[in-house]
PDB file of N, CA and C in Angstrom:
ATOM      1  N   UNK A   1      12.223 -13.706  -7.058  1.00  0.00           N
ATOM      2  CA  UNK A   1      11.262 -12.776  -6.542  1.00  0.00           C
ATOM      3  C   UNK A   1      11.031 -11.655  -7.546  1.00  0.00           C
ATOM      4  N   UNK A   2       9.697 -11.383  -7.675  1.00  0.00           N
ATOM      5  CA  UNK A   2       9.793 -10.297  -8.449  1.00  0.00           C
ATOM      6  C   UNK A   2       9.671  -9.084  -8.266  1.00  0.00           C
ATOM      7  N   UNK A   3      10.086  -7.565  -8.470  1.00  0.00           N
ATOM      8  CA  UNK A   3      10.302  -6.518  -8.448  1.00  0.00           C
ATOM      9  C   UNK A   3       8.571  -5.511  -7.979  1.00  0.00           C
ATOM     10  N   UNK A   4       8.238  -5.465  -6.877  1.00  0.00           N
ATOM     11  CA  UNK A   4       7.543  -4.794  -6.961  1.00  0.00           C
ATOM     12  C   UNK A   4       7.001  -3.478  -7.012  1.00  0.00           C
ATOM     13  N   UNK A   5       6.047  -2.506  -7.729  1.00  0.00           N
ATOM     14  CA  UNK A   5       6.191  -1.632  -8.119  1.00  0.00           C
ATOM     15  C   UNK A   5       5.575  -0.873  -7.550  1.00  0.00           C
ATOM     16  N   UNK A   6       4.973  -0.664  -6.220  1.00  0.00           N
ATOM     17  CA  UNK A   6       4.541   0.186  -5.251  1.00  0.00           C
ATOM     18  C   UNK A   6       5.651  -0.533  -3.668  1.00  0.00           C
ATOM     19  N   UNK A   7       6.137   0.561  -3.107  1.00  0.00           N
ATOM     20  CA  UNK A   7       6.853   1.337  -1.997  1.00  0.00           C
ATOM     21  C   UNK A   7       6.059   1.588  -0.900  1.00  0.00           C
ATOM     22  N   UNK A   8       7.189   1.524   0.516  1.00  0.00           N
ATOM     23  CA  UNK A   8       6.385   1.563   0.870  1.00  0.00           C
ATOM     24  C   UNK A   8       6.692   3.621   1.434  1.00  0.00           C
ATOM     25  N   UNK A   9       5.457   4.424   1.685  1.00  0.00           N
ATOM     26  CA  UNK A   9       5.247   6.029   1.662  1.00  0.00           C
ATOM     27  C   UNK A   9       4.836   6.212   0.400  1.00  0.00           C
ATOM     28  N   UNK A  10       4.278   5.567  -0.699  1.00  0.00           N
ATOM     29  CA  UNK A  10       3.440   5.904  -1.906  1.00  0.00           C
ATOM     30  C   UNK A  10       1.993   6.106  -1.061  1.00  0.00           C
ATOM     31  N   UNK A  11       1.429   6.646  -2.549  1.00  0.00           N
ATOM     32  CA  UNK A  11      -0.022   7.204  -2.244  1.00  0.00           C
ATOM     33  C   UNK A  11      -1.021   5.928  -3.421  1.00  0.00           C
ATOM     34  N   UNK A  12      -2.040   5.123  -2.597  1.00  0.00           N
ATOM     35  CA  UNK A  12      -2.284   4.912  -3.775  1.00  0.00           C
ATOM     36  C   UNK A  12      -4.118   4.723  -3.518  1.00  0.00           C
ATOM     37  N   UNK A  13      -4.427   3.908  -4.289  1.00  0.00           N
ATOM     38  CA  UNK A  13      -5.839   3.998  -4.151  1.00  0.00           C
ATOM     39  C   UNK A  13      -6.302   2.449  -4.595  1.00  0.00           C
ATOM     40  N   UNK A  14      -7.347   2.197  -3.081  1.00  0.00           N
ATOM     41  CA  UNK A  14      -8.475   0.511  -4.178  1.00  0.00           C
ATOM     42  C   UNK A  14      -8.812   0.293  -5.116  1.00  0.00           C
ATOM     43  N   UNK A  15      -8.514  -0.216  -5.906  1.00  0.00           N
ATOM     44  CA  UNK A  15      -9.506  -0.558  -6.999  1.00  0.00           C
ATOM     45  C   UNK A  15     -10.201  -2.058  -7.381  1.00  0.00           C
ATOM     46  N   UNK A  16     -10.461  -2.788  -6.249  1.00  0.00           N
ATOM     47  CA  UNK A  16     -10.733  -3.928  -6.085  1.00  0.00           C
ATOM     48  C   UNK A  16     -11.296  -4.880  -4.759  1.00  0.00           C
ATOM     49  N   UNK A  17     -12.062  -5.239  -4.486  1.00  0.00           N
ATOM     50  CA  UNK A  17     -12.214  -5.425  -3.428  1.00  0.00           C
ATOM     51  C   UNK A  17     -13.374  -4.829  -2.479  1.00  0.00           C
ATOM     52  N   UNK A  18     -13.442  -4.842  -1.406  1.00  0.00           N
ATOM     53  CA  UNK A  18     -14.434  -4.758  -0.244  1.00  0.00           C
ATOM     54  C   UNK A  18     -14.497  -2.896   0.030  1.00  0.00           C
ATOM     55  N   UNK A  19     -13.006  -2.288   0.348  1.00  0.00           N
ATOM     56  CA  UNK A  19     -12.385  -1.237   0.204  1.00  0.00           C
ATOM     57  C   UNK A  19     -12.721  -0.442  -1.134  1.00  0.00           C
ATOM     58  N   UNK A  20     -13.186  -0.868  -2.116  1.00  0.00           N
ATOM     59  CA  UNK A  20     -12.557  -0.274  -3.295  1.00  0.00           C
ATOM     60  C   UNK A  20     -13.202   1.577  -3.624  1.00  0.00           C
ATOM     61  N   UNK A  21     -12.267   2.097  -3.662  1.00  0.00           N
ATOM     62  CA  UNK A  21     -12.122   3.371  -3.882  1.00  0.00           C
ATOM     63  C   UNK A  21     -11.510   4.162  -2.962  1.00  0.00           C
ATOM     64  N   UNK A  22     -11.137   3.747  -1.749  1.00  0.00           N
ATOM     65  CA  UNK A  22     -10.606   4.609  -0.344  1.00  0.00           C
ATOM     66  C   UNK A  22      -8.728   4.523  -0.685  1.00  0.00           C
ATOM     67  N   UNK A  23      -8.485   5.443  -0.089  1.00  0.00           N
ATOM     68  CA  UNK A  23      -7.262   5.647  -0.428  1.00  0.00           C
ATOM     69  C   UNK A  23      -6.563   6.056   0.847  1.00  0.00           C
ATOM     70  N   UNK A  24      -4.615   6.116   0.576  1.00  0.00           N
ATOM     71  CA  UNK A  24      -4.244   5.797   1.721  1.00  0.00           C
ATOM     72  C   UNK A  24      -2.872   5.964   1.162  1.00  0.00           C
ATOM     73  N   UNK A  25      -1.796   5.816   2.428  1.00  0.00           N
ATOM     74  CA  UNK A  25      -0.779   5.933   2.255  1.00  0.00           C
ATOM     75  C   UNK A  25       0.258   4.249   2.613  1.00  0.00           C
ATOM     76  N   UNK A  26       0.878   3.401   2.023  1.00  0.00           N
ATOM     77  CA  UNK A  26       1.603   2.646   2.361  1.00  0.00           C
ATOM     78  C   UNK A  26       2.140   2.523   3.558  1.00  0.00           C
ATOM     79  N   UNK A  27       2.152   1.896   4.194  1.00  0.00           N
ATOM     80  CA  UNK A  27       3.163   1.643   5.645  1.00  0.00           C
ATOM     81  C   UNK A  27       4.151   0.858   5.451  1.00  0.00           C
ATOM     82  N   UNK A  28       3.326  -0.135   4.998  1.00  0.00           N
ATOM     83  CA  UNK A  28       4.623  -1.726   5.203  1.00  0.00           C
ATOM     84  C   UNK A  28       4.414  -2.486   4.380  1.00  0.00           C
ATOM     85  N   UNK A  29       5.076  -3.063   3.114  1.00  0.00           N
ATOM     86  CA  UNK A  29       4.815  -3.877   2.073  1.00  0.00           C
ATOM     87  C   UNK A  29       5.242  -5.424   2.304  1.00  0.00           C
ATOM     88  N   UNK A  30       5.261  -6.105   2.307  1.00  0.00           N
ATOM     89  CA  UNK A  30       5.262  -8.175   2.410  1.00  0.00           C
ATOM     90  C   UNK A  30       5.629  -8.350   1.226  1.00  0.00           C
ATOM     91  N   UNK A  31       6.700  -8.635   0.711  1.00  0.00           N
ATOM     92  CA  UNK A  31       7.443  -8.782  -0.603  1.00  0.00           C
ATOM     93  C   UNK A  31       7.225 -10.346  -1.199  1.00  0.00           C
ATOM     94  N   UNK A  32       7.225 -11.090  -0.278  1.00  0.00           N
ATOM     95  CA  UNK A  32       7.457 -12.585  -0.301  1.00  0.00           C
ATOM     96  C   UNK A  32       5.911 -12.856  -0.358  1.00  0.00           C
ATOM     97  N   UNK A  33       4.578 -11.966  -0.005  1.00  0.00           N
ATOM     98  CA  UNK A  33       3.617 -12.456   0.030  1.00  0.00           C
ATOM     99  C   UNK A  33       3.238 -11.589  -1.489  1.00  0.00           C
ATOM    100  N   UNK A  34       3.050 -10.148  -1.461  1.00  0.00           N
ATOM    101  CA  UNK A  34       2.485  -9.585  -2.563  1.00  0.00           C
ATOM    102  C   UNK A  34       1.737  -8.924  -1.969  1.00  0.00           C
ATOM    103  N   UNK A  35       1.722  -8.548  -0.628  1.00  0.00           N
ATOM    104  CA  UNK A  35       0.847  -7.745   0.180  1.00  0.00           C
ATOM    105  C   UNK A  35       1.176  -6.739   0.685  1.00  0.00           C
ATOM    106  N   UNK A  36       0.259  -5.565   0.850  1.00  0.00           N
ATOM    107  CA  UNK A  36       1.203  -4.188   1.751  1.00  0.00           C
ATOM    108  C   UNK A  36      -0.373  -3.892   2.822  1.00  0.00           C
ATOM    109  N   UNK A  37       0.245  -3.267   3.794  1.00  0.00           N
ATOM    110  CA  UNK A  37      -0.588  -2.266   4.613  1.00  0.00           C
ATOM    111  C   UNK A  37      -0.958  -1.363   4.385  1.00  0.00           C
ATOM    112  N   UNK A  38      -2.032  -0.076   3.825  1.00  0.00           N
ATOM    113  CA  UNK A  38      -2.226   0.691   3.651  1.00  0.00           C
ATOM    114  C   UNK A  38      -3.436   1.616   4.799  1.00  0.00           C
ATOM    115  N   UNK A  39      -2.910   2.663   5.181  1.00  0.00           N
ATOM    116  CA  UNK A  39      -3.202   3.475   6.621  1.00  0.00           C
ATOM    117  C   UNK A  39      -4.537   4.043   6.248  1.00  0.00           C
ATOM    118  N   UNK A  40      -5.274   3.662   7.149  1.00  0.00           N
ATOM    119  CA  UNK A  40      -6.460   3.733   7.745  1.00  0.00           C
ATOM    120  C   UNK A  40      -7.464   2.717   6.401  1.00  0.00           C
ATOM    121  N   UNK A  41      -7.212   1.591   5.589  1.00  0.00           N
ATOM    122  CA  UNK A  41      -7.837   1.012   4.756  1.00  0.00           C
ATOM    123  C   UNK A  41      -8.414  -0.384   5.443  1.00  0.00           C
ATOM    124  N   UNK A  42      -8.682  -1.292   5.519  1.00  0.00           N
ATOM    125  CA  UNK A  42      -9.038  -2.855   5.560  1.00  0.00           C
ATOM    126  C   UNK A  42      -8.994  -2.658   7.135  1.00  0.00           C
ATOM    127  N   UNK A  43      -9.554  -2.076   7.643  1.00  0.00           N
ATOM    128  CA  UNK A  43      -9.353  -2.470   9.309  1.00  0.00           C
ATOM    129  C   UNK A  43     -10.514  -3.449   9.709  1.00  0.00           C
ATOM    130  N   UNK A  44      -9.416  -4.468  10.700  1.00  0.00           N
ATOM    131  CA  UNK A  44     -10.317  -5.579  11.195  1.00  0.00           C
ATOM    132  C   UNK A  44      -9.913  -5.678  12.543  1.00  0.00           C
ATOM    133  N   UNK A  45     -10.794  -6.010  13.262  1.00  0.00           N
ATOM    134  CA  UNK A  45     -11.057  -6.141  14.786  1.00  0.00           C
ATOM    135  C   UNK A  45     -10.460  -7.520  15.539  1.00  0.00           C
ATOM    136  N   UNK A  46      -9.468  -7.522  16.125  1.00  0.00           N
ATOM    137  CA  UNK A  46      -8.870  -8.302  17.228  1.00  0.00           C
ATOM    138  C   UNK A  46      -8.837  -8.434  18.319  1.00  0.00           C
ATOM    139  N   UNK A  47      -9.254  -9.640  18.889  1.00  0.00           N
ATOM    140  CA  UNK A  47      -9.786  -9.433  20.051  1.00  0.00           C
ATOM    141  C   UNK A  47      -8.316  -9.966  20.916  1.00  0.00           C
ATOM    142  N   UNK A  48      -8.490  -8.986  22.215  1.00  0.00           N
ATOM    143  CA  UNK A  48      -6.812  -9.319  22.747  1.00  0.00           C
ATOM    144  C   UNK A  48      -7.017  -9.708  24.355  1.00  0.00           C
ATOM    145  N   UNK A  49      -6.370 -10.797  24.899  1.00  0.00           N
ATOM    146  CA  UNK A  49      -5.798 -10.867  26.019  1.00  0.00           C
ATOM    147  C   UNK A  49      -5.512  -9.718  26.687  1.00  0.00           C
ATOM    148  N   UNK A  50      -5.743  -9.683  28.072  1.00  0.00           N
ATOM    149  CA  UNK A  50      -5.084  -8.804  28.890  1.00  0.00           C
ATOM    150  C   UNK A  50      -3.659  -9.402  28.820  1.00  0.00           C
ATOM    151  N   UNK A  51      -2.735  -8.394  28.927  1.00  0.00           N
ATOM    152  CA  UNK A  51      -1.153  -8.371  29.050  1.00  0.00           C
ATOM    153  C   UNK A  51      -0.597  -7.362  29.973  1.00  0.00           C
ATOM    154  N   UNK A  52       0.574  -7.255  30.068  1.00  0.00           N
ATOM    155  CA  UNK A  52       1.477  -6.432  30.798  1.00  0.00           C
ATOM    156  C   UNK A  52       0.987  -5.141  29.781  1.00  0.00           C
ATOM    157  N   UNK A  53       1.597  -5.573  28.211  1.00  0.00           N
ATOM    158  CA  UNK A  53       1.254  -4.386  27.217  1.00  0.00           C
ATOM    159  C   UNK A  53      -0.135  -3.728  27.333  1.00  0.00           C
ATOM    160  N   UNK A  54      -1.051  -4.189  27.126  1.00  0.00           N
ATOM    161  CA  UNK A  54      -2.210  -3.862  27.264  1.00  0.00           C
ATOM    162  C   UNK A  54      -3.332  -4.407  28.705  1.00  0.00           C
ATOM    163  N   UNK A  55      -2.980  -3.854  29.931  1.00  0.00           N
ATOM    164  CA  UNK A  55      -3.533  -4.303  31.210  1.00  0.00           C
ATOM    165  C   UNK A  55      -5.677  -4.997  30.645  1.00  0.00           C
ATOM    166  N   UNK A  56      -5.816  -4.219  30.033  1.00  0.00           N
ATOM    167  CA  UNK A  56      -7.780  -3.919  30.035  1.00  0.00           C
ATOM    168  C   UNK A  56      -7.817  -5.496  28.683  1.00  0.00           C
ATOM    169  N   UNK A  57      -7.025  -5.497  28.002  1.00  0.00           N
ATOM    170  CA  UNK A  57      -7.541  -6.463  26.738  1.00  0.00           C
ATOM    171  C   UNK A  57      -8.717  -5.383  26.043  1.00  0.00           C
ATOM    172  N   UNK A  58      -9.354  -6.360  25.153  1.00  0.00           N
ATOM    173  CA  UNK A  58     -10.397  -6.152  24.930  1.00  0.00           C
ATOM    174  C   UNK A  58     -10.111  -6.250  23.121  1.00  0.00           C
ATOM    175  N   UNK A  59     -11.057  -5.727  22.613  1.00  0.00           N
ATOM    176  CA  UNK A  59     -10.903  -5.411  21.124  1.00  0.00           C
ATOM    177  C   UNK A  59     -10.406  -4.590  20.083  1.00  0.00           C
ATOM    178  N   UNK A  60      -9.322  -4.839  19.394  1.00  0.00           N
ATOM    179  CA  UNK A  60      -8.929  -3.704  19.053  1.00  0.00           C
ATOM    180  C   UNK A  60      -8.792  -3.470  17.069  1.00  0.00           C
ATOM    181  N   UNK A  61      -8.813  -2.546  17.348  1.00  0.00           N
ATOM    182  CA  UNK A  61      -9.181  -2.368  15.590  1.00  0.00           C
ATOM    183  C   UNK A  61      -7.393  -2.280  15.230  1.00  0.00           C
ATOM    184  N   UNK A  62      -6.934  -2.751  13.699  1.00  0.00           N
ATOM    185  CA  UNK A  62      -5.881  -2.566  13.228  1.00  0.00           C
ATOM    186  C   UNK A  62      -5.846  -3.087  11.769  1.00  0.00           C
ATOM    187  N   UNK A  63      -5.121  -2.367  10.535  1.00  0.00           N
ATOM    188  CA  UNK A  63      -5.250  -2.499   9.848  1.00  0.00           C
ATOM    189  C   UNK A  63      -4.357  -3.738   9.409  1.00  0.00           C
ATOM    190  N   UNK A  64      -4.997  -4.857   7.944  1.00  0.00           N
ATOM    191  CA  UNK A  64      -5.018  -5.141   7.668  1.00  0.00           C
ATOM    192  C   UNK A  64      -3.924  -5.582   6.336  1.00  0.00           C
ATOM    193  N   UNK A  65      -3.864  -6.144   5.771  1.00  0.00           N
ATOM    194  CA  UNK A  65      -2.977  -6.465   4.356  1.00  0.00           C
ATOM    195  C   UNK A  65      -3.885  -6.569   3.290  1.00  0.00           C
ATOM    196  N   UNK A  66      -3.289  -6.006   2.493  1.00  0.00           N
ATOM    197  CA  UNK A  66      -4.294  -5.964   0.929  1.00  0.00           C
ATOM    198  C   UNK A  66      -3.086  -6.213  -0.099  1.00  0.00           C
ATOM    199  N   UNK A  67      -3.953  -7.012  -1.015  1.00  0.00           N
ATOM    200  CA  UNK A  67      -3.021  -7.706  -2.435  1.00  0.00           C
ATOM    201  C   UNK A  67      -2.986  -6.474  -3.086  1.00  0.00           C
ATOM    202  N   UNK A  68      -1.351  -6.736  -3.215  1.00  0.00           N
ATOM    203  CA  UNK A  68      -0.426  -5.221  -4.390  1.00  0.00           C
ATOM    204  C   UNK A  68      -1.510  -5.291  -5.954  1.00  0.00           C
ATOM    205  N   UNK A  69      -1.704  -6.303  -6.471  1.00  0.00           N
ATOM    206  CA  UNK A  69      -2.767  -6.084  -7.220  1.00  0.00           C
ATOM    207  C   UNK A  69      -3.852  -5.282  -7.391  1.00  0.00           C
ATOM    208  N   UNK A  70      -4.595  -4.786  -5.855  1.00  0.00           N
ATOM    209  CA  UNK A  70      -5.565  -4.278  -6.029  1.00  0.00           C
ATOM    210  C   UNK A  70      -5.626  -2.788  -5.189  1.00  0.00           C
ATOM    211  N   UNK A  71      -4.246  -2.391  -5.839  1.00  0.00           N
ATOM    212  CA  UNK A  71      -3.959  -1.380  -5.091  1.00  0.00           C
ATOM    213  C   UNK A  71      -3.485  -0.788  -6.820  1.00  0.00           C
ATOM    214  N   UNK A  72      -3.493   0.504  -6.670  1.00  0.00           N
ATOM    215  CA  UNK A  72      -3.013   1.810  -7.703  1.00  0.00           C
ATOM    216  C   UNK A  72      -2.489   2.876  -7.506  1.00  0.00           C
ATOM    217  N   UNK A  73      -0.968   3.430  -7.909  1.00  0.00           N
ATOM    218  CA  UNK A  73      -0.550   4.204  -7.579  1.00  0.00           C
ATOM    219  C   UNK A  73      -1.160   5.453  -7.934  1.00  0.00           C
ATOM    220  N   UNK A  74      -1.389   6.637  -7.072  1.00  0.00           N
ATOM    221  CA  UNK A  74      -1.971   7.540  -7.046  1.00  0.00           C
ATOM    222  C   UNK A  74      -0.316   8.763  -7.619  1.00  0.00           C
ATOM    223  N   UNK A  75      -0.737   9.801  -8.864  1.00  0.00           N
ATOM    224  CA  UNK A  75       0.674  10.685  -8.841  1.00  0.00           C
ATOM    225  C   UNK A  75       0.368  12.355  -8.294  1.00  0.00           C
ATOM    226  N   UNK A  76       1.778  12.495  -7.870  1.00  0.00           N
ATOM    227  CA  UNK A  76       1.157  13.755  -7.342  1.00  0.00           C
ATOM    228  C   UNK A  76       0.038  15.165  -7.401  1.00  0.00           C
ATOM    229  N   UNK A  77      -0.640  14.464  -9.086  1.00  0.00           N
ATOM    230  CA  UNK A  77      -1.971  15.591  -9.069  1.00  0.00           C
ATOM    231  C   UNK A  77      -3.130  14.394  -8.631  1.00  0.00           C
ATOM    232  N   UNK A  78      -2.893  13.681  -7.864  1.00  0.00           N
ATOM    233  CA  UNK A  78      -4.022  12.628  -7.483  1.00  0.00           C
ATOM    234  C   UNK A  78      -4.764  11.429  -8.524  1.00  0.00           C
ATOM    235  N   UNK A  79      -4.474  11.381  -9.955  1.00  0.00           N
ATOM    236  CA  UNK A  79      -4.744  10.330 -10.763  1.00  0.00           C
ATOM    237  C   UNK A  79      -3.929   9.197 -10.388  1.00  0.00           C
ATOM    238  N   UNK A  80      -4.824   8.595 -11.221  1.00  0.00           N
ATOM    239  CA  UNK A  80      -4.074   6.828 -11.079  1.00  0.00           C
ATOM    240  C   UNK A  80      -3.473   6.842 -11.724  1.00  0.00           C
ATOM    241  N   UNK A  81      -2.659   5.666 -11.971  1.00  0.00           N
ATOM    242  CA  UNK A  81      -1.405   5.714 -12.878  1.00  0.00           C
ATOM    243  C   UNK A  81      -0.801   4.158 -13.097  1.00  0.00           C
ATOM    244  N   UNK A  82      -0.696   3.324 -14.047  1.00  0.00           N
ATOM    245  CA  UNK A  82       0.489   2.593 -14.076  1.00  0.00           C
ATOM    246  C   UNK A  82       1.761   2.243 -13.809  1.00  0.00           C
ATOM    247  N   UNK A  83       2.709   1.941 -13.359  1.00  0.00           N
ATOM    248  CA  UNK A  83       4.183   2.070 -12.989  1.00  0.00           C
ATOM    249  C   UNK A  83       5.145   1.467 -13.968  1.00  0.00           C
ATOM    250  N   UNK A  84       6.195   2.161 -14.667  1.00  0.00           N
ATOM    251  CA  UNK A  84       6.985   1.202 -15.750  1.00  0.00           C
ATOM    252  C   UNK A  84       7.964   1.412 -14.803  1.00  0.00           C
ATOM    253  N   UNK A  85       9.654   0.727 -15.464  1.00  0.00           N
ATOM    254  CA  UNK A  85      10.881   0.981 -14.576  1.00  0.00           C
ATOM    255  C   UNK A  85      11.359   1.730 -16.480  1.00  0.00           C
ATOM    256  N   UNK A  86      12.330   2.550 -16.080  1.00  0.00           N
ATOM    257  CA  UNK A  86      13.723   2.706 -16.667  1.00  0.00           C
ATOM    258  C   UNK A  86      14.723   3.541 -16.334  1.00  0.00           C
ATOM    259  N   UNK A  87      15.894   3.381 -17.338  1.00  0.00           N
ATOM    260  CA  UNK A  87      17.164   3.808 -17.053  1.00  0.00           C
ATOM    261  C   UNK A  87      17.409   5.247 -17.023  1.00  0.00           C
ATOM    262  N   UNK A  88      17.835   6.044 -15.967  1.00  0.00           N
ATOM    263  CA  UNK A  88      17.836   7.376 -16.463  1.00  0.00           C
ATOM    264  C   UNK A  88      19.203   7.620 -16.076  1.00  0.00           C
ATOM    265  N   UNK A  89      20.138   8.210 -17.008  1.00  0.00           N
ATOM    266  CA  UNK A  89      21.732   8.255 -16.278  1.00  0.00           C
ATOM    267  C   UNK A  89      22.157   7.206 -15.171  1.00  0.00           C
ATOM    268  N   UNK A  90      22.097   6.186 -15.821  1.00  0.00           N
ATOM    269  CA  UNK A  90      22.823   4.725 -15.390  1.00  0.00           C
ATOM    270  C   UNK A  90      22.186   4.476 -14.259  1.00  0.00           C
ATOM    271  N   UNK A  91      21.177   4.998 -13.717  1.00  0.00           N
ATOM    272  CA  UNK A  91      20.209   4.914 -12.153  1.00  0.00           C
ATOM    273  C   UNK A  91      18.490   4.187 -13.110  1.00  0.00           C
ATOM    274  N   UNK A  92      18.079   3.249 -12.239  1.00  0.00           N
ATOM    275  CA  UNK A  92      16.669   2.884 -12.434  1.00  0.00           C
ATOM    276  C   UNK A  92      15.955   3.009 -11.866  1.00  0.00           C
ATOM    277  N   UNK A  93      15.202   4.235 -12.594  1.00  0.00           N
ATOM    278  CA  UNK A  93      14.043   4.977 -11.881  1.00  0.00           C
ATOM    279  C   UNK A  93      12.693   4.131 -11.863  1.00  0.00           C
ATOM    280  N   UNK A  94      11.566   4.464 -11.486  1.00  0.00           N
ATOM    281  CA  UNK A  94      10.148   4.580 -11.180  1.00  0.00           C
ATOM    282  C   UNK A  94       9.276   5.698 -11.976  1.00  0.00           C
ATOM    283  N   UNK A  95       8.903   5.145 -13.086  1.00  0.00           N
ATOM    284  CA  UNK A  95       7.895   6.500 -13.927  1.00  0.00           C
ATOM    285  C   UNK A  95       6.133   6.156 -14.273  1.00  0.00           C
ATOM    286  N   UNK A  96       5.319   7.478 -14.229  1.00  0.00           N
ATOM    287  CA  UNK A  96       4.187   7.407 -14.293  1.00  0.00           C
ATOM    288  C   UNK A  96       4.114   6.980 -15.696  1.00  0.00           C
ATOM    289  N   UNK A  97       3.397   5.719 -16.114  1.00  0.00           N
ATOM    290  CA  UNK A  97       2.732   5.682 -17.897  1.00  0.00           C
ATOM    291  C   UNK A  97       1.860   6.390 -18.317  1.00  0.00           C
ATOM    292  N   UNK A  98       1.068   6.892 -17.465  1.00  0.00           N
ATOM    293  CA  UNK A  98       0.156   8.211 -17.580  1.00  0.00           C
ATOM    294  C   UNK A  98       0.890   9.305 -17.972  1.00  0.00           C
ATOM    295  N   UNK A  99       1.758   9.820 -17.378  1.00  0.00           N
ATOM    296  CA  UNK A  99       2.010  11.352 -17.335  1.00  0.00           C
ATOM    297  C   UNK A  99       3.492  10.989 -17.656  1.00  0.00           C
ATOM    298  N   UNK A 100       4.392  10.075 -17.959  1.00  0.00           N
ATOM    299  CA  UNK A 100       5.199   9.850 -18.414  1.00  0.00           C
ATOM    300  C   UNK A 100       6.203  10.434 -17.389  1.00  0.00           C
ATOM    301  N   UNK A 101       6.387  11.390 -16.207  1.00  0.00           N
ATOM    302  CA  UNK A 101       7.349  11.749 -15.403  1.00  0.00           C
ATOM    303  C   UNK A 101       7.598  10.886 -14.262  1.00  0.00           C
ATOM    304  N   UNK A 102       9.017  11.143 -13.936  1.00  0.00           N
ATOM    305  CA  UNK A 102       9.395   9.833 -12.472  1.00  0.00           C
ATOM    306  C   UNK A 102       9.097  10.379 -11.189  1.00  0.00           C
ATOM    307  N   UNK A 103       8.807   8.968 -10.886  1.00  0.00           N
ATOM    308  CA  UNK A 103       7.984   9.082  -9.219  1.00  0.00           C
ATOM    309  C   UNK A 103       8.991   9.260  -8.525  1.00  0.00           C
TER     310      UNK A 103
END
């Protein structure tokens, strides 16, 4: 498996796709797929059974999965950024290639 380089509580932004340019915060990343959730981005409409959970049914909006590919980490002055890994005092950090400081 390989190491992926957006988390999930990063900030990042579209750059690809249907979405592209809206931005958002990570929820939940799919490691085994290459996919994450990102809050309030790709929302698509499901239509639901009445249940115990939900008595009325009906349609409901919820977001979606988007390929880690077409996603970009955003750094805390809001640019995009690349992600490298390295060693900093025997710990392996997360650093911007842009701005060269760790996330």
């Amino acid at each position: 498996m390989t190491k992926l380089k957006i988390k999930t509580g990063d900030t990042v932004k579209v750059i690809a796709g249907d979405h592209k340019g809206s931005q958002g915060t990570v929820t939940k990343v799919f490691i085994a797929k290459n996919k994450a959730i990102v809050e309030g981005v790709n929302m698509v409409k499901k239509h639901t059974k009445p249940s115990a959970q939900s008595p009325q049914g009906g349609i409901v909006e919820k977001e979606a999965s988007i390929q880690i590919s077409n996603l970009s980490l955003l750094t805390s002055k809001g640019e995009e950024t690349r992600v490298g890994f390295r060693i900093e005092n025997g710990k392996k950090v997360r650093f911007s290639k842009k701005s060269n400081e760790v996330i």
